[in-house]
Protein backbone atom coordinates (compact mmCIF):
# COMPACT_ATOMS: atom_id res chain seq x y z
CA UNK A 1 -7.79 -31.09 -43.94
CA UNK A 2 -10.42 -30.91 -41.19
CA UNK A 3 -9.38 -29.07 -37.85
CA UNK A 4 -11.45 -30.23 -34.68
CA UNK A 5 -11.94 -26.71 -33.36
CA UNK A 6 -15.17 -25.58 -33.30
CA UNK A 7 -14.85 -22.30 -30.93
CA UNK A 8 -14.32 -19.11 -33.35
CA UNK A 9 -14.00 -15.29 -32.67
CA UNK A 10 -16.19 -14.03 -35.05
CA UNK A 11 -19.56 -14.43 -36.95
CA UNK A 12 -20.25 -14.08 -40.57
CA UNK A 13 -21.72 -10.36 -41.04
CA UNK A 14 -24.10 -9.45 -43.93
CA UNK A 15 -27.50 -9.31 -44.59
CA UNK A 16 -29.59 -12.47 -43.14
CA UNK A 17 -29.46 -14.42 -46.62
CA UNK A 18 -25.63 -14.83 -46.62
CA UNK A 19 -25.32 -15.90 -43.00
CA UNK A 20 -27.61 -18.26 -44.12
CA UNK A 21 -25.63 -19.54 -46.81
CA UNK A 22 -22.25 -19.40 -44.68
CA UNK A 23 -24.47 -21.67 -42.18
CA UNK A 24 -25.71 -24.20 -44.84
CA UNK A 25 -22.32 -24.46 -46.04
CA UNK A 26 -21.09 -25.14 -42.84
CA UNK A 27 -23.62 -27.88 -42.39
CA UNK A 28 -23.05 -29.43 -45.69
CA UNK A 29 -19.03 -29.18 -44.81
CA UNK A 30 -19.91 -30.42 -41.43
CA UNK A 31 -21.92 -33.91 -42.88
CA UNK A 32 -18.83 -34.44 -45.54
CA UNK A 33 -16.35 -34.96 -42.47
CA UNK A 34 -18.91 -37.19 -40.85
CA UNK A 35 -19.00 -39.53 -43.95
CA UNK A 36 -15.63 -39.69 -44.81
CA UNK A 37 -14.89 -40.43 -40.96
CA UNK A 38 -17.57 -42.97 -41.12
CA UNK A 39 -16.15 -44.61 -44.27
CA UNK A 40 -12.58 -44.57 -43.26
CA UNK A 41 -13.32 -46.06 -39.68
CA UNK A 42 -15.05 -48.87 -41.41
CA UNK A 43 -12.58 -49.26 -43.90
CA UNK A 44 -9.89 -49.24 -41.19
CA UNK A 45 -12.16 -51.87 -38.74
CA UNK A 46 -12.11 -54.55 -42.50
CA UNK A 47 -8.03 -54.12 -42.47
CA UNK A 48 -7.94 -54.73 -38.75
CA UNK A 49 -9.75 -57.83 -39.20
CA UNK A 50 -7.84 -58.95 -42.27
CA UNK A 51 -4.93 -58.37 -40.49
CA UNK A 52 -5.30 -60.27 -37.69
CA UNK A 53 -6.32 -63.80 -39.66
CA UNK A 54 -3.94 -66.45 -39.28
CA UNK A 55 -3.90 -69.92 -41.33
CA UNK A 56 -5.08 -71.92 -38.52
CA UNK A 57 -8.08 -69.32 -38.54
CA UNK A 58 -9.27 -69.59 -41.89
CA UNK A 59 -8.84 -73.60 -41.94
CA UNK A 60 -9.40 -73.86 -38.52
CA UNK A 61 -10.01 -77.71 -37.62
CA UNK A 62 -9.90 -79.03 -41.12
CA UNK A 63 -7.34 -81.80 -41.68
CA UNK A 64 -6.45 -83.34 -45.35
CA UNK A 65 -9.04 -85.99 -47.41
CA UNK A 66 -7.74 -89.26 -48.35
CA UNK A 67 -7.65 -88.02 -51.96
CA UNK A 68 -5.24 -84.90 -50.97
CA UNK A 69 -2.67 -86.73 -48.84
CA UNK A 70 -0.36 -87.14 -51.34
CA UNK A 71 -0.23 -82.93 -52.37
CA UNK A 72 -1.35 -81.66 -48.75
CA UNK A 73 2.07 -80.66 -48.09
CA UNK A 74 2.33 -79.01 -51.09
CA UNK A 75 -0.99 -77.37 -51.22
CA UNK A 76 -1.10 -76.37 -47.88
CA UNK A 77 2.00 -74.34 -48.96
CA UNK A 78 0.43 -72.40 -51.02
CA UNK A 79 -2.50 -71.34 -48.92
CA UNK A 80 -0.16 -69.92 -46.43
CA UNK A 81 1.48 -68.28 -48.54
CA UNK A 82 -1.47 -66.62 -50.27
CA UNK A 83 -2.77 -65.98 -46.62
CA UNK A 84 0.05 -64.84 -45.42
CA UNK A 85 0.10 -62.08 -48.50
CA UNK A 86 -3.24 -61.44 -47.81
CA UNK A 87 -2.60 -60.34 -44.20
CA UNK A 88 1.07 -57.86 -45.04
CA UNK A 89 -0.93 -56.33 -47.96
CA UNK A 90 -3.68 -55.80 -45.31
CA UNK A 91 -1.14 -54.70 -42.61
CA UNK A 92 0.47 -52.77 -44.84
CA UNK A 93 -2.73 -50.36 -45.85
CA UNK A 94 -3.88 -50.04 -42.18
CA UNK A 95 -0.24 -48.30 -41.52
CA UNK A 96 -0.66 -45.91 -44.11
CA UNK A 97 -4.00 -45.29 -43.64
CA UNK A 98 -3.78 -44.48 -39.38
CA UNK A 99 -0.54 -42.15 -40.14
CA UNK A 100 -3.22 -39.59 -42.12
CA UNK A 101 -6.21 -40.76 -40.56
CA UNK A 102 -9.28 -38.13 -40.95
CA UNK A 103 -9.57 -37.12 -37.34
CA UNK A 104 -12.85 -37.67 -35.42
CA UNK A 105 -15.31 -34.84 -36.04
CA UNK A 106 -16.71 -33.08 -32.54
CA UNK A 107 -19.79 -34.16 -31.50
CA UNK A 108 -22.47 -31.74 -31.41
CA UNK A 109 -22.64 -30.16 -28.17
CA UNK A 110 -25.37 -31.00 -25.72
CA UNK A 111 -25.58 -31.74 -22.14
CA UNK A 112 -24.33 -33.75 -20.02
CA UNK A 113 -25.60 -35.70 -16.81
CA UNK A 114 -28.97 -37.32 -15.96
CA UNK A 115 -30.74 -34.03 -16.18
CA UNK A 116 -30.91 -30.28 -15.40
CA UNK A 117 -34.22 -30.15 -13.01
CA UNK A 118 -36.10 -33.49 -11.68
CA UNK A 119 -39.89 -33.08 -10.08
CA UNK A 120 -42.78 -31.22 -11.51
CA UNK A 121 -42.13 -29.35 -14.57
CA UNK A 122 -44.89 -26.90 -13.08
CA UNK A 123 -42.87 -26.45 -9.76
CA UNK A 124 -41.93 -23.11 -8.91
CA UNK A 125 -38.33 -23.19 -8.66
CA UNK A 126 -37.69 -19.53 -8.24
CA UNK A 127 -40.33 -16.89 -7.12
CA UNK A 128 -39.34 -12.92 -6.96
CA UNK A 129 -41.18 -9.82 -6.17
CA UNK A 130 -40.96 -5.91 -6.51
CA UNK A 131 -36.95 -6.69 -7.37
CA UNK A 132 -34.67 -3.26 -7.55
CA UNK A 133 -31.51 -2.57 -7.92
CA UNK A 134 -31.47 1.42 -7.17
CA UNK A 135 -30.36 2.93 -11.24
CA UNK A 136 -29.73 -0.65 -12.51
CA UNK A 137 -33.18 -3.10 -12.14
CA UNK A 138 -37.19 -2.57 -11.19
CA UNK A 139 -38.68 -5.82 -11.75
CA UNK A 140 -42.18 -6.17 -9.95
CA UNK A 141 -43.13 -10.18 -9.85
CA UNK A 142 -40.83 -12.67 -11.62
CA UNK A 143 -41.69 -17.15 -11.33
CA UNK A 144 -39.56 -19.56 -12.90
CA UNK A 145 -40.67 -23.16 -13.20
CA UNK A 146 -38.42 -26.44 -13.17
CA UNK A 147 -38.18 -26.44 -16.52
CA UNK A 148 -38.51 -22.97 -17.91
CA UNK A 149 -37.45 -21.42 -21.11
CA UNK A 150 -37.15 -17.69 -20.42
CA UNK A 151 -35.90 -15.04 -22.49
CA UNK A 152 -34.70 -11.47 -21.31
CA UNK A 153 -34.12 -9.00 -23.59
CA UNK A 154 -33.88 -5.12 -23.75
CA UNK A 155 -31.77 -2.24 -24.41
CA UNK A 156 -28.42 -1.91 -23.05
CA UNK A 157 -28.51 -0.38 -19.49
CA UNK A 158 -31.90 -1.83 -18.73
CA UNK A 159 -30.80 -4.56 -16.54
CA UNK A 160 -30.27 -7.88 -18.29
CA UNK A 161 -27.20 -8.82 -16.20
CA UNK A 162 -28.01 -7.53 -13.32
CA UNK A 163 -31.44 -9.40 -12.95
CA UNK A 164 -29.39 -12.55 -13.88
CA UNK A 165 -26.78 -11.89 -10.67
CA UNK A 166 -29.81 -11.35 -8.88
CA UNK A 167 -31.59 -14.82 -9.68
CA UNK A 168 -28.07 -16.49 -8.81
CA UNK A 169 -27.43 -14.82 -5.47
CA UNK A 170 -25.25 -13.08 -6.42
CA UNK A 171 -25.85 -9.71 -6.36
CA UNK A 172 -28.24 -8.19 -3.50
CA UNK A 173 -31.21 -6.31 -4.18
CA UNK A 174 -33.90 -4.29 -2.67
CA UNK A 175 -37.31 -7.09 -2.86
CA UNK A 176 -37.99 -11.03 -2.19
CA UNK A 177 -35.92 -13.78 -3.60
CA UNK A 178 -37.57 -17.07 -2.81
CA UNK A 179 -35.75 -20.13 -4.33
CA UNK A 180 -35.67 -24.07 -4.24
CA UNK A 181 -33.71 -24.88 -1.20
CA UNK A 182 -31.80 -27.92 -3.12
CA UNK A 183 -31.87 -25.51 -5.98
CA UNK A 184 -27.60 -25.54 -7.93
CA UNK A 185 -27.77 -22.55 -10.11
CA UNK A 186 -25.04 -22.08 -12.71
CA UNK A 187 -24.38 -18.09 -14.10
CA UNK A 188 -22.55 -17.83 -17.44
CA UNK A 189 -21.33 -14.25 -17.17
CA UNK A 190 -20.14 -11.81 -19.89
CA UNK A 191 -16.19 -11.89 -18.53
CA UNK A 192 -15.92 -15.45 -16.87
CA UNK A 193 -13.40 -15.06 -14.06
CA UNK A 194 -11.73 -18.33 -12.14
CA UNK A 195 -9.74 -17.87 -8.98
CA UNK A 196 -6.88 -18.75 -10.06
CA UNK A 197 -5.82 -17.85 -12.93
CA UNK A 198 -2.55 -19.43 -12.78
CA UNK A 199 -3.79 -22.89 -13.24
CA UNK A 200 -4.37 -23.95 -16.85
CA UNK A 201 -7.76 -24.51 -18.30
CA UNK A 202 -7.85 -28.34 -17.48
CA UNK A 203 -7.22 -28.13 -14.45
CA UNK A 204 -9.78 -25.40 -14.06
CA UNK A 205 -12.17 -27.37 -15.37
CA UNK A 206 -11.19 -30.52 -13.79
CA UNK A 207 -11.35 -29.28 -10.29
CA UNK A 208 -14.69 -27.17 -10.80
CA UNK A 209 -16.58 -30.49 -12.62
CA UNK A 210 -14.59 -33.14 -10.18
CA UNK A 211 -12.90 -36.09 -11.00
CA UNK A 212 -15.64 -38.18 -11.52
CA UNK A 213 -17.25 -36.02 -13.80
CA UNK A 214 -14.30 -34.74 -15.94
CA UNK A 215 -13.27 -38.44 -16.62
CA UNK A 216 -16.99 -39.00 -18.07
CA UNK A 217 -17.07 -36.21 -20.28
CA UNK A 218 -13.10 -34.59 -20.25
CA UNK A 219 -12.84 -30.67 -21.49
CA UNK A 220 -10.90 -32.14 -24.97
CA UNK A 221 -14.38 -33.73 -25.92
CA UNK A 222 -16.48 -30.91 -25.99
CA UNK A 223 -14.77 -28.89 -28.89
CA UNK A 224 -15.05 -25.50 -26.65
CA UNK A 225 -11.08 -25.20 -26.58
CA UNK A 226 -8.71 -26.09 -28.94
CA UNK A 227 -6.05 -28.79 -28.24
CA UNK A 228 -3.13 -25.84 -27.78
CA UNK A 229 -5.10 -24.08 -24.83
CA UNK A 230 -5.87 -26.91 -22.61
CA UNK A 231 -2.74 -26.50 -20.96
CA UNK A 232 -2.47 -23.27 -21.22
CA UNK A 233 -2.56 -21.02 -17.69
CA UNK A 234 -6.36 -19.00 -17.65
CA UNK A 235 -4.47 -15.71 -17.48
CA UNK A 236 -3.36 -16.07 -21.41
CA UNK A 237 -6.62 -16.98 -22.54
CA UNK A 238 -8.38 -14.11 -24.27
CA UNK A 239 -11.82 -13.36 -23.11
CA UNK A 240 -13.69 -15.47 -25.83
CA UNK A 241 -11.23 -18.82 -24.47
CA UNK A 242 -12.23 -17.89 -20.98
CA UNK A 243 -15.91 -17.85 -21.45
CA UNK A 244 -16.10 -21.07 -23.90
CA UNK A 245 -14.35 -22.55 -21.00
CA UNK A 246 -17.03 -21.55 -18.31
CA UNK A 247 -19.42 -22.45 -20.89
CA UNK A 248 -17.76 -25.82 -20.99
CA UNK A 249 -18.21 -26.31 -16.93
CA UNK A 250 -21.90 -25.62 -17.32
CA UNK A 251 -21.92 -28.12 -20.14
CA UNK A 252 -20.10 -31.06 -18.51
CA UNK A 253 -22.02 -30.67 -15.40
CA UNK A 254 -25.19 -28.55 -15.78
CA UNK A 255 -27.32 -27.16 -12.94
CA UNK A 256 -31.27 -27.52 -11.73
CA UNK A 257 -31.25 -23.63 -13.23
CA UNK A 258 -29.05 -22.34 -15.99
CA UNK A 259 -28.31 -19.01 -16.42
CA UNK A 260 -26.68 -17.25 -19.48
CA UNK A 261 -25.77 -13.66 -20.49
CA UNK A 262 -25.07 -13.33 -24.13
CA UNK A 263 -24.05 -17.38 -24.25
CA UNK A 264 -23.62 -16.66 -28.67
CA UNK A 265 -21.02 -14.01 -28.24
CA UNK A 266 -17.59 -15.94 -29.17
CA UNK A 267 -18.93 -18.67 -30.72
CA UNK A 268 -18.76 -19.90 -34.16
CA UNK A 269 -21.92 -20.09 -36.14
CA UNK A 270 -22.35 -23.41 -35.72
CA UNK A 271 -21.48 -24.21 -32.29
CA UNK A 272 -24.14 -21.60 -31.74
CA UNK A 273 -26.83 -23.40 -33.37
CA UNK A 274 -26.14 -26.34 -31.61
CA UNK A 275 -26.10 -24.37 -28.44
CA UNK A 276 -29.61 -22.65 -29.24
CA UNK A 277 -30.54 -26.92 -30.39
CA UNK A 278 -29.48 -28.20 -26.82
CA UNK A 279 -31.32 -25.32 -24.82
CA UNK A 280 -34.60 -26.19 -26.61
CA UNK A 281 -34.49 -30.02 -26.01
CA UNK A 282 -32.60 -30.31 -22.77
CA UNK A 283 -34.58 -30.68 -18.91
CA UNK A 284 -34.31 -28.18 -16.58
CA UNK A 285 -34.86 -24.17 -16.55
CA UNK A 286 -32.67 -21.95 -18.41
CA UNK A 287 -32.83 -18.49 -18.60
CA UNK A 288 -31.16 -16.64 -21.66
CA UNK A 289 -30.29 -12.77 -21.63
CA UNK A 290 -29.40 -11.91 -25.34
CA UNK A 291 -29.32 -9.36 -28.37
CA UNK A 292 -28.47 -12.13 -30.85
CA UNK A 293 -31.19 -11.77 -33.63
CA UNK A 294 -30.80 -15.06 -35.06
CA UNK A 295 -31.54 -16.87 -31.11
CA UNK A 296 -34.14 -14.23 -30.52
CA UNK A 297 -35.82 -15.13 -34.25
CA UNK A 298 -35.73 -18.59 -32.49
CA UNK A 299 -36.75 -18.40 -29.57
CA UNK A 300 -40.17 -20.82 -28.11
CA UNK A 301 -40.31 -20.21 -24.69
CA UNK A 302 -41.46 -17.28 -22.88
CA UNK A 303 -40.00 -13.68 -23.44
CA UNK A 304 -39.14 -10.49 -21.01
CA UNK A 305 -37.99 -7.18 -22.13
CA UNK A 306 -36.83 -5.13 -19.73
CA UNK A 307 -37.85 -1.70 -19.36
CA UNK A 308 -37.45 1.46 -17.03
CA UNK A 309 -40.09 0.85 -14.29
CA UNK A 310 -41.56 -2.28 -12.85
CA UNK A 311 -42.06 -4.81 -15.35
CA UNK A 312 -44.33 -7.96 -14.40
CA UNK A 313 -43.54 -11.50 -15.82
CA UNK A 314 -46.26 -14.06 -16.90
C-alpha cells in the first residue's frame, strides 16, 4: 500500500552513489503509483458509465419492425434482462473497487499563485551596503533583482541567518537597506514559530494564507503534513512538522522575494528534489542559505560565501 505522506525526518546517508540509488528508486516507486492510479481511475470512470446505462439508453428511440411485432415482447425481454445484468455486474465491481481504491498520489510540489515577482526581471528589488551585524555579519554591497537566484553559503557562525533576517526586516543592522516599497518578503526560518501555538496547523495555515487562498490550494493538498497533524494544535508538532508547515504557507501563497534557511533539512529526498525543481523554474527572487551538498551540486544561479570581513556580491 501507498501512503500519501511525503514529509520525512531523515535522509538516506552513505556515500553519493547510494543516495542516488535510494532516489532513483524512489522515482521509479513514485511513477508505479502514478500508473496504477491512472489505470484504476480509468477503469473506475468505464464502470461508472456502464453503470449508469438504462434500456431506454441503449435503444433509445427505436420502436419494433413489422417483421418483429409478433416476438417484440418477448425479445425485448431479453435485452433487459441482459442489460440489466450488464449494469449489477458493473455496479457490483465499482463497489469493490472504491472500498480499496489506490489513493491519489501527491502532486509534485510547486508554487502557487500568478507569480512570485511581476516587472523587469533586471529591477533591483533589494539594494544593501556596508551591512554589519557587530560579531555576527560584515557584508559590504549586496543587489537582488526581481527574479534572482542567490545562493549563501559558508561556515557555521559566518552569518547565513542573520543576513537573511536582515534582507526581511527583521533584524536591524549597522548599513543601508533599500527595498521595493510594494516589495512582500516571505523568511523560512530554521525553528518556524506561529503565535499561537494553540491553534492547530489548519487553522494556522488557513488564517496566515486567507480564505480565499486556502480554499484554492487547502494545506491537505500539498503533501507537507500528514492527514493526522492537520488538526493537531502547533505546540505538539515537532520541529520538522512546524517548519514543513511554514514551508507550506510560503508555498500556497508565495512572496515578490523568498527567503529560505536550510529549506532541505526535514524533508524527504524527494520532496527535496522537487523543492530544488520548483525554485529553478518558478518567477520571482529567492534566496537560499544552505549546507546541503546535493542543492549546492545543483545550484545555477549566483553564489555567496560568507566570510569574516566585508564580502562584496556581484
Amino acid at each position: 500500500m501507498f501512503h500519501a505522506q511525503r514529509g520525512g525526518n531523515l535522509r538516506p546517508l552513505g556515500r553519493r552513489g547510494c543516495q542516488t540509488e535510494y532516489l532513483a528508486a524512489k522515482r521509479a516507486e513514485a511513477d508505479r503509483w502514478r500508473r496504477r492510479y491512472d489505470d484504476e481511475q480509468a477503469l473506475l470512470a468505464e464502470l461508472r458509465e456502464a453503470a449508469a446505462v438504462t434500456g431506454h439508453q441503449v435503444a433509445h428511440g427505436r420502436g419494433p419492425r413489422d417483421s418483429e411485432k409478433m416476438g417484440y415482447g418477448h425479445t425485448a425481454g431479453r435485452v433487459q434482462n441482459q442489460i440489466s445484468r450488464r449494469v449489477r455486474d458493473a455496479a457490483r465491481r465499482l463497489g469493490t473497487i472504491e472500498r480499496v481504491q489506490i489513493p491519489a498520489p501527491p502532486e509534485p510540489l510547486r508554487f502557487h499563485g500568478p507569480a512570485l515577482a511581476t516587472g523587469d526581471g533586471n529591477e533591483a528589488i533589494v539594494t544593501a551596503d556596508r551591512l554589519e551585524v557587530p560579531g555576527r555579519l560584515r557584508v559590504a554591497h549586496l543587489e537582488i533583482l526581481a527574479r534572482d537566484r542567490l545562493l549563501v553559503t559558508g561556515p557555521n557562525g559566518a552569518g547565513k541567518s542573520t543576513l537573511l533576517a536582515v534582507l526581511a526586516g527583521q533584524l536591524t543592522c549597522v548599513g543601508t537597506v533599500r527595498r521595493r516599497p510594494d516589495l512582500r518578503i516571505g523568511l523560512l526560518r530554521q525553528d518556524s514559530v506561529f503565535p499561537d501555538a494553540r491553534r492547530t496547523a489548519r487553522q494556522i495555515f488557513d488564517a496566515t494564507v486567507g480564505a480565499q487562498r486556502a480554499e484554492a490550494v487547502p494545506l491537505s493538498s500539498l503533501g507537507l503534513l500528514a492527514t493526522a497533524d492537520l488538526d493537531r494544535p502547533v505546540a505538539e508538532l515537532s520541529v520538522g512538522q512546524r517548519r514543513r508547515l511554514g514551508l507550506a504557507v510560503l508555498v500556497a501563497d508565495p512572496p515578490d522575494l523568498l527567503l529560505l534557511d536550510e529549506p532541505t533539512n526535514h524533508l524527504s529526498p524527494r520532496l527535496c528534489d522537487e523543492l530544488e525543481e520548483a525554485l529553478g523554474t518558478g518567477p520571482g527572487a529567492i534566496v537560499v542559505a544552505s549546507h546541503d551538498r546535493r542543492l549546492r551540486s545543483r545550484w545555477s544561479g549566483r553564489e555567496v560565501t560568507l566570510a569574516v570581513g566585508p564580502v562584496p556580491v556581484s
